[in-house]
Protein backbone atom coordinates (compact mmCIF):
# COMPACT_ATOMS: atom_id res chain seq x y z
CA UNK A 1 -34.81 81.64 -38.51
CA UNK A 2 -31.17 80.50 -39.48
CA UNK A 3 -30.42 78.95 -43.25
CA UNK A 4 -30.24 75.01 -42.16
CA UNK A 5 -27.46 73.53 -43.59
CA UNK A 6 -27.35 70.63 -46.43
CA UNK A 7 -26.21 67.19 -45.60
CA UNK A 8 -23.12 68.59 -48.02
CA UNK A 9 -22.32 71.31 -45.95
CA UNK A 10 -22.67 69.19 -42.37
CA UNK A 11 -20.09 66.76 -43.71
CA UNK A 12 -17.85 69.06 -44.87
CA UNK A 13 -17.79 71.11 -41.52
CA UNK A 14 -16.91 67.59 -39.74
CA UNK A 15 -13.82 66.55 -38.09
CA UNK A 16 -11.71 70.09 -38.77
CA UNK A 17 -8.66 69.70 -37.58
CA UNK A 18 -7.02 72.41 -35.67
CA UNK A 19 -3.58 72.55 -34.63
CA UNK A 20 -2.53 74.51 -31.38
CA UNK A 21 1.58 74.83 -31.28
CA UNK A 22 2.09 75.55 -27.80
CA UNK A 23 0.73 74.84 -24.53
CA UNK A 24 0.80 77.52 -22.36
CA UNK A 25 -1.77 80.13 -20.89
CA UNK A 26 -2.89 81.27 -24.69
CA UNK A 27 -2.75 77.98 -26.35
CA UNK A 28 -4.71 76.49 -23.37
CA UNK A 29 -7.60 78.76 -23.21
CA UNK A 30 -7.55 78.51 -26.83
CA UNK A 31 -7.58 74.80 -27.25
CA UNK A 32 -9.82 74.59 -24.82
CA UNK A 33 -12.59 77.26 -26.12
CA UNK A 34 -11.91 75.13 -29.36
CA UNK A 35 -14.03 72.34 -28.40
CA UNK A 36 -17.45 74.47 -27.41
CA UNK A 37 -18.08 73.45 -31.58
CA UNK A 38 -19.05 69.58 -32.90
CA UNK A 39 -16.57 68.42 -35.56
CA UNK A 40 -13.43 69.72 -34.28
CA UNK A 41 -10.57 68.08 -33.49
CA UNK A 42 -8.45 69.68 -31.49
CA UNK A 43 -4.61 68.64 -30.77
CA UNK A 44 -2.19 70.57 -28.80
CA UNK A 45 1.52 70.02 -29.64
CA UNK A 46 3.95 70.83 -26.45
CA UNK A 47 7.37 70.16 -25.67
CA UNK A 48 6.12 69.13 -22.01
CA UNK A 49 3.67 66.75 -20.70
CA UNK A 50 3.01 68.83 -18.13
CA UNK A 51 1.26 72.87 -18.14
CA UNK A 52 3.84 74.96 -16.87
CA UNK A 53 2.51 77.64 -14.47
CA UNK A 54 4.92 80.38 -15.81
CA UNK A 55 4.22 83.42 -12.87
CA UNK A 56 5.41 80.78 -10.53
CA UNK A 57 8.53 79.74 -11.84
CA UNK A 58 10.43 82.15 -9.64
CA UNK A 59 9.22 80.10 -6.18
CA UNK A 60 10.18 77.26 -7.97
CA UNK A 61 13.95 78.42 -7.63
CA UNK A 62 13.23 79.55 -4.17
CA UNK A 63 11.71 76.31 -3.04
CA UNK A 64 8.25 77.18 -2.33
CA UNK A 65 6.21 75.79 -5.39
CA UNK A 66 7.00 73.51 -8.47
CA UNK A 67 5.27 75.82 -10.97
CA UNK A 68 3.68 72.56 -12.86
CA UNK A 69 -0.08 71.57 -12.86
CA UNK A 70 -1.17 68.24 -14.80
CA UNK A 71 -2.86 68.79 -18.33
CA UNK A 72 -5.80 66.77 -17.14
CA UNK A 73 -6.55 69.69 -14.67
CA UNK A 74 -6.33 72.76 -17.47
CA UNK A 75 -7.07 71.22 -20.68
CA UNK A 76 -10.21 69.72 -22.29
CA UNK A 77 -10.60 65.90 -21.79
CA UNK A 78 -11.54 65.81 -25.85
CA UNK A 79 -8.48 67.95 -26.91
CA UNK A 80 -5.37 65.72 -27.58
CA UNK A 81 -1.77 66.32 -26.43
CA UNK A 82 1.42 65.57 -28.75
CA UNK A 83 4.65 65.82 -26.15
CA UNK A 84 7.38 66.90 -28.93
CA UNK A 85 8.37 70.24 -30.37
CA UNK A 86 7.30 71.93 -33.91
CA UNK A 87 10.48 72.37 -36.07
CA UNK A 88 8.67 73.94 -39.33
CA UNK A 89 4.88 75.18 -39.96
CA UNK A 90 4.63 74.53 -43.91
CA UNK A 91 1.44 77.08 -44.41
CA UNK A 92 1.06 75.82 -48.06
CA UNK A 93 0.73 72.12 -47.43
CA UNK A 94 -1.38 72.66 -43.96
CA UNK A 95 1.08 70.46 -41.44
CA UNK A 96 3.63 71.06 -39.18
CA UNK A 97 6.37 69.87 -39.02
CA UNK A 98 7.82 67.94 -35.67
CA UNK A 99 10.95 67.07 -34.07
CA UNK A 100 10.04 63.24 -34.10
CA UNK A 101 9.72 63.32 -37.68
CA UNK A 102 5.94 63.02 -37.79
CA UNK A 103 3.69 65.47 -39.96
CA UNK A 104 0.37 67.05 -37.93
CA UNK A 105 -1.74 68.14 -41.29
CA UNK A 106 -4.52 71.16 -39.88
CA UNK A 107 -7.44 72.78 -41.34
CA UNK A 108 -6.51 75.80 -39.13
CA UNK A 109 -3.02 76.21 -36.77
CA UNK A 110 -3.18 78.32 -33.45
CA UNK A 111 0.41 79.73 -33.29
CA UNK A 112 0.93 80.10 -29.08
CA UNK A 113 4.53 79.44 -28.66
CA UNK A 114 5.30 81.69 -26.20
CA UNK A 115 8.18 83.70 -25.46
CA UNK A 116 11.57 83.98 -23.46
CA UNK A 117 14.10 86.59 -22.32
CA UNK A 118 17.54 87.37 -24.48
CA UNK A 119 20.60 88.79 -24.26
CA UNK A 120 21.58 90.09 -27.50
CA UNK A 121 24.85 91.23 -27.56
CA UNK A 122 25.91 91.18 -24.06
CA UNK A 123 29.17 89.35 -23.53
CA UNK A 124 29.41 86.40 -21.46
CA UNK A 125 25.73 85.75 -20.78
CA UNK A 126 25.73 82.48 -22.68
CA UNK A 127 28.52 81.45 -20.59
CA UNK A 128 28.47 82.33 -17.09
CA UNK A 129 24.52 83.42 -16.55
CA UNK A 130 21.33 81.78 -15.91
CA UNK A 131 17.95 82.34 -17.98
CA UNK A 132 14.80 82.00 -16.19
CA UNK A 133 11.93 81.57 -18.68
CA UNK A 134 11.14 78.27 -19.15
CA UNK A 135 10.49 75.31 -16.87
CA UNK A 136 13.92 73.33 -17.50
CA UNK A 137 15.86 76.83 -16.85
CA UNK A 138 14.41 77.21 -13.35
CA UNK A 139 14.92 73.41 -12.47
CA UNK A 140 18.50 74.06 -13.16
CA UNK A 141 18.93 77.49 -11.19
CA UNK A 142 17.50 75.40 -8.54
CA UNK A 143 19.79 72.78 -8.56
CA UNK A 144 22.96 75.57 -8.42
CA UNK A 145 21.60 77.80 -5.83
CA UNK A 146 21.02 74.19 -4.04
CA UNK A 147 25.08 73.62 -4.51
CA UNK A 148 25.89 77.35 -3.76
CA UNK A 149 26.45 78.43 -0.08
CA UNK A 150 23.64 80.78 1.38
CA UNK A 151 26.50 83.46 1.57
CA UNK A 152 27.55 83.70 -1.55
CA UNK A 153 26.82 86.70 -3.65
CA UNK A 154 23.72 86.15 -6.01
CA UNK A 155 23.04 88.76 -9.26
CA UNK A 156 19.87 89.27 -11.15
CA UNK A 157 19.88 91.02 -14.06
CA UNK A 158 16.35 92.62 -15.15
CA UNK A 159 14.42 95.19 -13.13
CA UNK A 160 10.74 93.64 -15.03
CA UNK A 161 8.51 91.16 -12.54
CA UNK A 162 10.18 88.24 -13.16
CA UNK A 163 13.42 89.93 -11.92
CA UNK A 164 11.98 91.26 -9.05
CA UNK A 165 10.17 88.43 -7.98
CA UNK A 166 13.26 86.80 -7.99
CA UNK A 167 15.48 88.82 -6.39
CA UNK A 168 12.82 89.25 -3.37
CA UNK A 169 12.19 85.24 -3.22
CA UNK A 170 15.85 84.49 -3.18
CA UNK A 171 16.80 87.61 -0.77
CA UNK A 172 14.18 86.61 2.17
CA UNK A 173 15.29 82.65 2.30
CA UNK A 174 18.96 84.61 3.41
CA UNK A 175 20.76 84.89 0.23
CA UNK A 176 23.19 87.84 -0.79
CA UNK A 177 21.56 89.52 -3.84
CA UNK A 178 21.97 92.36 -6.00
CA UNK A 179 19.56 93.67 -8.82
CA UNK A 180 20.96 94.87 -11.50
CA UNK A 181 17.76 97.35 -12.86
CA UNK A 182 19.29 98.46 -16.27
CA UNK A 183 17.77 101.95 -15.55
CA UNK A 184 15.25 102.73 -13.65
CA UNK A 185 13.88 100.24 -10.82
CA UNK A 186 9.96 98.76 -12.15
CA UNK A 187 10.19 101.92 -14.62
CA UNK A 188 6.35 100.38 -15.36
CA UNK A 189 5.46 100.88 -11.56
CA UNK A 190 4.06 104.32 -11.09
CA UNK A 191 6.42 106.20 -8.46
CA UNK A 192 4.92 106.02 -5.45
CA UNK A 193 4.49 101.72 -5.79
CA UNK A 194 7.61 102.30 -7.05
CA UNK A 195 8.46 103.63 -3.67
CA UNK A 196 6.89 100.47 -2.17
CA UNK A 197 8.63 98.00 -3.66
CA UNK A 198 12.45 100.06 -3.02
CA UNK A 199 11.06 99.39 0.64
CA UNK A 200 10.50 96.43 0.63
CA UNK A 201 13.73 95.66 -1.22
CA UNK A 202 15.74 97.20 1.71
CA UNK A 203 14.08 95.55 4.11
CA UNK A 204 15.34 91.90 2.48
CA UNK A 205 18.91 93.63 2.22
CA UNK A 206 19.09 93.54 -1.52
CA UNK A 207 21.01 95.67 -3.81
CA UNK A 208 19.32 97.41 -5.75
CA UNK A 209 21.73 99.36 -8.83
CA UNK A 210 19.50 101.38 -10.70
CA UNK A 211 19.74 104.91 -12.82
CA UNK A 212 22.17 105.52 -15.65
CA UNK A 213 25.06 103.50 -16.11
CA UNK A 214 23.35 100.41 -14.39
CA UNK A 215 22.95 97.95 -17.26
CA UNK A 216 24.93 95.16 -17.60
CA UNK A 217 27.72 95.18 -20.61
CA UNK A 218 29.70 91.78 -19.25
CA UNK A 219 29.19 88.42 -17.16
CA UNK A 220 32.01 86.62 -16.39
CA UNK A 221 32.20 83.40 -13.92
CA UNK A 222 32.62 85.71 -11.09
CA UNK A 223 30.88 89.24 -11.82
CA UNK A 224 28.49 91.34 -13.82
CA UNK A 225 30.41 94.30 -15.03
CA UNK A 226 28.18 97.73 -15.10
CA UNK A 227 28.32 100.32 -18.19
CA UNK A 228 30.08 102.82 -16.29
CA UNK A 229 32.63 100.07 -15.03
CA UNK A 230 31.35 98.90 -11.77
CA UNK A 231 32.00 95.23 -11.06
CA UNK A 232 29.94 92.78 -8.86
CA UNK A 233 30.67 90.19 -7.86
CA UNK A 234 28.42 86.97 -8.50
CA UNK A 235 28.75 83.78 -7.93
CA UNK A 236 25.50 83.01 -9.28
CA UNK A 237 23.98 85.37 -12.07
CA UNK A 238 20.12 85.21 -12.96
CA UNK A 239 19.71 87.06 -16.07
CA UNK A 240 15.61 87.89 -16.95
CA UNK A 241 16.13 90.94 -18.60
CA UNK A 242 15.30 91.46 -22.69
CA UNK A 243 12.91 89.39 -24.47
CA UNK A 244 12.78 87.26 -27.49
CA UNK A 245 10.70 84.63 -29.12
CA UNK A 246 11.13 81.51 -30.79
CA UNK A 247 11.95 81.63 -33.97
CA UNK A 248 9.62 79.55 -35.19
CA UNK A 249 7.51 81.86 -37.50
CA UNK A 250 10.85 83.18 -39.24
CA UNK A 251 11.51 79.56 -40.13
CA UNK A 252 8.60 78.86 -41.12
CA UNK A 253 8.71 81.67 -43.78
CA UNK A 254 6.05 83.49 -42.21
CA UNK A 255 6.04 87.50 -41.61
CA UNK A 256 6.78 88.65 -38.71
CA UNK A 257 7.89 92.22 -36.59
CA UNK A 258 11.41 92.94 -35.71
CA UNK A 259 11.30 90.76 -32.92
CA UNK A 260 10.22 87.73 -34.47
CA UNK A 261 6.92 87.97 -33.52
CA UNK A 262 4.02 86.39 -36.11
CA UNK A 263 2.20 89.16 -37.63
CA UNK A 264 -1.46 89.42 -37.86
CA UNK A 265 -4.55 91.39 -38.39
CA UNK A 266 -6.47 92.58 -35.16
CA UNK A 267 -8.56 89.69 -35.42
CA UNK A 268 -5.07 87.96 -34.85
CA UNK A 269 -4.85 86.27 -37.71
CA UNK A 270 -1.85 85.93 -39.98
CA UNK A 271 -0.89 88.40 -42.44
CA UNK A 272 0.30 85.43 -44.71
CA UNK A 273 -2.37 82.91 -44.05
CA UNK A 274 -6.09 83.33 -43.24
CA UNK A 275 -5.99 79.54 -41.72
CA UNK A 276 -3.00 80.51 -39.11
CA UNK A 277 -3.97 82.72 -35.80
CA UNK A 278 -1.59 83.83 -33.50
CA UNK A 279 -2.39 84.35 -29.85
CA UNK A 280 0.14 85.19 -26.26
CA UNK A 281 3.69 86.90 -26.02
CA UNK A 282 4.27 85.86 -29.88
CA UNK A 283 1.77 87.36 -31.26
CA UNK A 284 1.85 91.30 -33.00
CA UNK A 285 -1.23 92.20 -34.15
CA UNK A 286 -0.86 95.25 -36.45
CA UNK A 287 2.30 95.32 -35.35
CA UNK A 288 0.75 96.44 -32.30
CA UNK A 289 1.91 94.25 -29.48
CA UNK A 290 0.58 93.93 -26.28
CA UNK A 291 3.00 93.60 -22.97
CA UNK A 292 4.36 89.66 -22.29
CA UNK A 293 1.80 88.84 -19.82
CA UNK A 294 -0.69 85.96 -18.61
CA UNK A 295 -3.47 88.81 -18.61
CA UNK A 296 -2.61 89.05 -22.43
CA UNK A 297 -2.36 85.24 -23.19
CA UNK A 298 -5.24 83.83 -21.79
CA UNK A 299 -7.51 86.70 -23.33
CA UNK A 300 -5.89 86.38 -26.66
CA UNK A 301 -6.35 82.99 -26.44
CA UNK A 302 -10.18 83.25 -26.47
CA UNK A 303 -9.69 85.21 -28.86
CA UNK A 304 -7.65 83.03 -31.36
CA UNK A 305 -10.61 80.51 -30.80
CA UNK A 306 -13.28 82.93 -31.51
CA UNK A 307 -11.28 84.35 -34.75
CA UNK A 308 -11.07 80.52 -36.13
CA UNK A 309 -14.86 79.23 -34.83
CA UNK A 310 -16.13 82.32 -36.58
CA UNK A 311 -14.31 81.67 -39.82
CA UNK A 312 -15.26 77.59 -39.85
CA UNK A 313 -18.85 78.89 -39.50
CA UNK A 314 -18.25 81.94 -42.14
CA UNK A 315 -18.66 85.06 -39.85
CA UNK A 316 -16.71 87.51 -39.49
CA UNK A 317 -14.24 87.53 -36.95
CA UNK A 318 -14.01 90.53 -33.94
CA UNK A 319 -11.15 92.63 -33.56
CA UNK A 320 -8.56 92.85 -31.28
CA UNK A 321 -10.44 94.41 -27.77
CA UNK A 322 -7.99 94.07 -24.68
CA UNK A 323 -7.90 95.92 -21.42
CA UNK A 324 -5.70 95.65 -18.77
CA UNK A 325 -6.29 96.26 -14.68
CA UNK A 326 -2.71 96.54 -13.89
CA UNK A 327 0.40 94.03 -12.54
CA UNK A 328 0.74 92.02 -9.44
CA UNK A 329 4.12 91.52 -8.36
CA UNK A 330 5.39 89.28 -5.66
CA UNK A 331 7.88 90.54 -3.69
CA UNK A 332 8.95 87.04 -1.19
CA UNK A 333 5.87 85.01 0.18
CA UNK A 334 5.37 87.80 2.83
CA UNK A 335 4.59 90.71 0.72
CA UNK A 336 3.58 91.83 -2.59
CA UNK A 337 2.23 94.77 -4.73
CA UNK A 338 -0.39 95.20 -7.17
CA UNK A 339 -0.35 97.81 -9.11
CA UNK A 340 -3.24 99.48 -10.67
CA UNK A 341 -3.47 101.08 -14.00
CA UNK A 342 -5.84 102.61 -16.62
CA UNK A 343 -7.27 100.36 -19.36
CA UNK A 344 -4.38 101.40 -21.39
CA UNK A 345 -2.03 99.68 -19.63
CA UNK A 346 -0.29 103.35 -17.62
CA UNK A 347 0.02 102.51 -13.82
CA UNK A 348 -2.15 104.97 -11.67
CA UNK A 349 -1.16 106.16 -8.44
CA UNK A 350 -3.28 103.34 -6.27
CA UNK A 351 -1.91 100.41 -5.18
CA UNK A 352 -1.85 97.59 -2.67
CA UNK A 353 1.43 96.38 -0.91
CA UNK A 354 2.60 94.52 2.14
CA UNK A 355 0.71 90.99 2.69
CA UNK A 356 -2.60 92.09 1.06
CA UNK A 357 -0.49 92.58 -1.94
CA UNK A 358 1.02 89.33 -1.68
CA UNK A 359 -2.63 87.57 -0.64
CA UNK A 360 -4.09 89.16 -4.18
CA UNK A 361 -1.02 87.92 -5.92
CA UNK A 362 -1.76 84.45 -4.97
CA UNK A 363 -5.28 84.78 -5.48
CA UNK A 364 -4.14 85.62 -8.73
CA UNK A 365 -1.97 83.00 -9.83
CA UNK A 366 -4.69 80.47 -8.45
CA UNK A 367 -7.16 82.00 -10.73
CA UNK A 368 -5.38 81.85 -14.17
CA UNK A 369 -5.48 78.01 -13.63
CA UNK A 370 -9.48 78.35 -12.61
CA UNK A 371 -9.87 80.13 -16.12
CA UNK A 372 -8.19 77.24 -17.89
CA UNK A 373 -10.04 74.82 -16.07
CA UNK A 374 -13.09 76.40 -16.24
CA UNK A 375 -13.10 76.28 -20.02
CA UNK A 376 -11.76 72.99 -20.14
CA UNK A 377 -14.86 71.88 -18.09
CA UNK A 378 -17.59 74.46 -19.90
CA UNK A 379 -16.28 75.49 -23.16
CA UNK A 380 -17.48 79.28 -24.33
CA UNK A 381 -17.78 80.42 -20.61
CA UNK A 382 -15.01 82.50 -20.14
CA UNK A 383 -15.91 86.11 -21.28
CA UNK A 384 -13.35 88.62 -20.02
CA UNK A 385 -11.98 89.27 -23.55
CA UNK A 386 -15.54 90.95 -24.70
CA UNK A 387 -15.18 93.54 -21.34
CA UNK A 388 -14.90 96.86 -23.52
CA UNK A 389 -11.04 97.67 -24.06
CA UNK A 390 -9.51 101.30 -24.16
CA UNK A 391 -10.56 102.92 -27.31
CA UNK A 392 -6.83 104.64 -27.47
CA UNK A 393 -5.57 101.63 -29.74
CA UNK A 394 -8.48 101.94 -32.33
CA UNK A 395 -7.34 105.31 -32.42
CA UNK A 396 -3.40 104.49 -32.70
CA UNK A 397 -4.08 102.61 -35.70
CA UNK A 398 -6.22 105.12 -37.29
CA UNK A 399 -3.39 107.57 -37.29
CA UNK A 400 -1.28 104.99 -38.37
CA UNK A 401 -3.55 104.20 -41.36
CA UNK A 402 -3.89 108.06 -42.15
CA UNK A 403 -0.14 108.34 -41.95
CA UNK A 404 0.26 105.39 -44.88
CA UNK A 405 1.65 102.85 -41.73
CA UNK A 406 -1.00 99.85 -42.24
CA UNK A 407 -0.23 96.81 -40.82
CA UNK A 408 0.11 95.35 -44.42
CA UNK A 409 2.88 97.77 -44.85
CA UNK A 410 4.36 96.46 -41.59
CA UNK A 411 4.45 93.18 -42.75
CA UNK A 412 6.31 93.73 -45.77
CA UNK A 413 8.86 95.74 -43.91
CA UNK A 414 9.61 92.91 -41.29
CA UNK A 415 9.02 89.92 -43.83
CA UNK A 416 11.82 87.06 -43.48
């Protein structure tokens, strides 16, 4: 029978706060599997009042969805929502630090901030091309291609899914496009979906420039000019290639990897501070991290909330146990391809393409809402981050530890 607690210990374990800096697919599921405990309070801090449905923001530049759900649908009705932006985590007095000027104090922080593409060092791209990673950034690619004649010539740079999404979405409402791969064309796709998607590619009329040579070196107003010289022209130049997150952690004084990502321990907490857990695209445990992906964020967001429930209630947390299934890509609203792959995240030969594809796409994308909403409405009942990952990383960081590369030797190397 379990120790009951003393009316000393009850009081102390009410009204916790707990921070959650970002509201996307990880700091939802988090915030939400927050609340399955009494005497939390959980507040989400967001720079929009409304949960941005981030697979879907390239049909909200083609014109076929708005990519935005209401809070009220995904997140808990007793978690709060701040609308303003974090500027500074101070870890040593327990608040952050907002825009506004107000101070959030925590007992524990939930660091979910996301991520974005980048274009470190490329010439022009701050200029003359447009991102595609957040909400406002889509709205205003909209808005051009809106202004822009259907005939004009249309670039995207980036051969990942959001760059072929776009290209495809853009190509079969009649525009001109070109992808620009950077190498080799879904170099993530095993080659015969790889095969699929080139198909399906033609069959819109797009571009495609892949193989050596093929990355972009300049943007200008009026072209994308190729390592080995070629020029395109482009009126209207979508760049989702590279990735980068906010800065936030760096800021903050916090250790992170190269990239800027907060580092943890596999049970995704913080390196610096036991009371700060990191979950989504901005998160490297062990220095470890996984790929930029919903099917990462809303796991690791159960996660985050298991790692902090289990240290407000003085268990030990689990460790870091993610599989993956594979990707699924749309390519237009008429076709698709998912792509299957060992738990280890290496696409296998099988996959599904043509309008099935695109059907389990969308089935997709309508179920990474469900999850939210499902925890919102039944805290503690999503489960798929406890299916049995690949033991491959357990074994990568063995070898790493036998080597003399811990992850507390990471963080030292990468501290800011």
């Amino acid at each position: 029978m379990p120790k009951r607690r003393t009316r000393t210990e009850e009081a102390a374990m009410e009204n916790i706060e707990i921070v959650v800096v970002g509201g996307g697919y990880a700091g939802v599921m988090a915030a939400n599997r927050l609340t399955l405990r009494e005497g939390v309070r959980v507040t989400v801090v967001n720079p929009r009042e409304t949960f941005v449905e981030r697979i879907r923001l390239h049909q909200l530049v083609g014109g076929s969805d708005d990519a935005v759900v209401a809070y009220r649908e995904v997140l808990a009705e007793g978690v709060r929502l701040v609308v303003d932006a974090v500027d500074r985590i101070d870890a040593a007095g327990r608040c952050v630090e907002l825009a506004s000027g107000l101070r959030l104090g925590y007992d524990h922080l939930v660091y979910a901030v996301g991520s974005g593409s980048t274009a470190t060092g490329v010439p022009g791209v701050d200029e003359f091309a447009r991102p595609l990673a957040t909400l406002e950034e889509a709205d205003r690619l909209r808005s051009v291609l809106l202004d822009t004649p259907r005939s004009a010539p249309v670039t995207v740079v980036g051969s990942g899914p959001l760059g072929l999404e776009t290209a495809t979405e853009l190509a079969e409402e009649g525009r001109s496009v070109t992808l620009v791969c950077g190498g080799e064309l879904g170099p993530y796709l095993h080659r015969r979906g790889r095969r699929s998607v080139a198909r399906r590619m033609a069959a819109l009329g797009v571009t495609v420039l892949d193989g050596p040579g093929s990355r972009a070196a300049e943007v200008t107003a009026d072209l994308v000019r190729l390592e080995d010289g070629r020029e395109v022209p482009s009126e209207v130049t979508v760049w989702t290639a590279g990735f980068g997150v906010p800065d936030l952690a760096a800021r903050s004084g916090l250790s992170t990897d190269a990239m800027g990502r907060l580092l943890t321990d596999e049970t995704l907490t913080s390196v610096d501070d036991p009371r700060i857990v990191a979950a989504g695209d901005c998160a490297a445990p062990s220095d470890l991290p996984l790929r930029m992906s919903c099917q990462s964020a809303i796991p690791l967001g159960a996660q985050a909330a298991d790692t902090v429930l289990g240290r407000i209630d003085g268990k030990e947390p689990a460790t870091l146990n993610q599989t993956f299934v594979g990707q699924c890509i749309s390519l237009g609203r008429a076709a698709g391809i998912v792509q299957f792959s060992r738990r280890n995240d290496v696409a296998v030969w099988l996959h599904l393409g043509g309008r099935p594809g695109a059907k389990v796409k969308e089935y997709v994308c309508v179920g990474t809402v469900k999850y939210l909403s499902g925890e919102a409405r039944k805290p503690g009942s999503y489960r798929l981050h406890k299916v049995p990952g690949t033991p491959e990383r357990k074994r990568l960081l063995r070898s790493r530890s036998e080597d003399g590369q811990t992850a507390a030797s990471a963080s030292v190397e990468h501290t800011v």
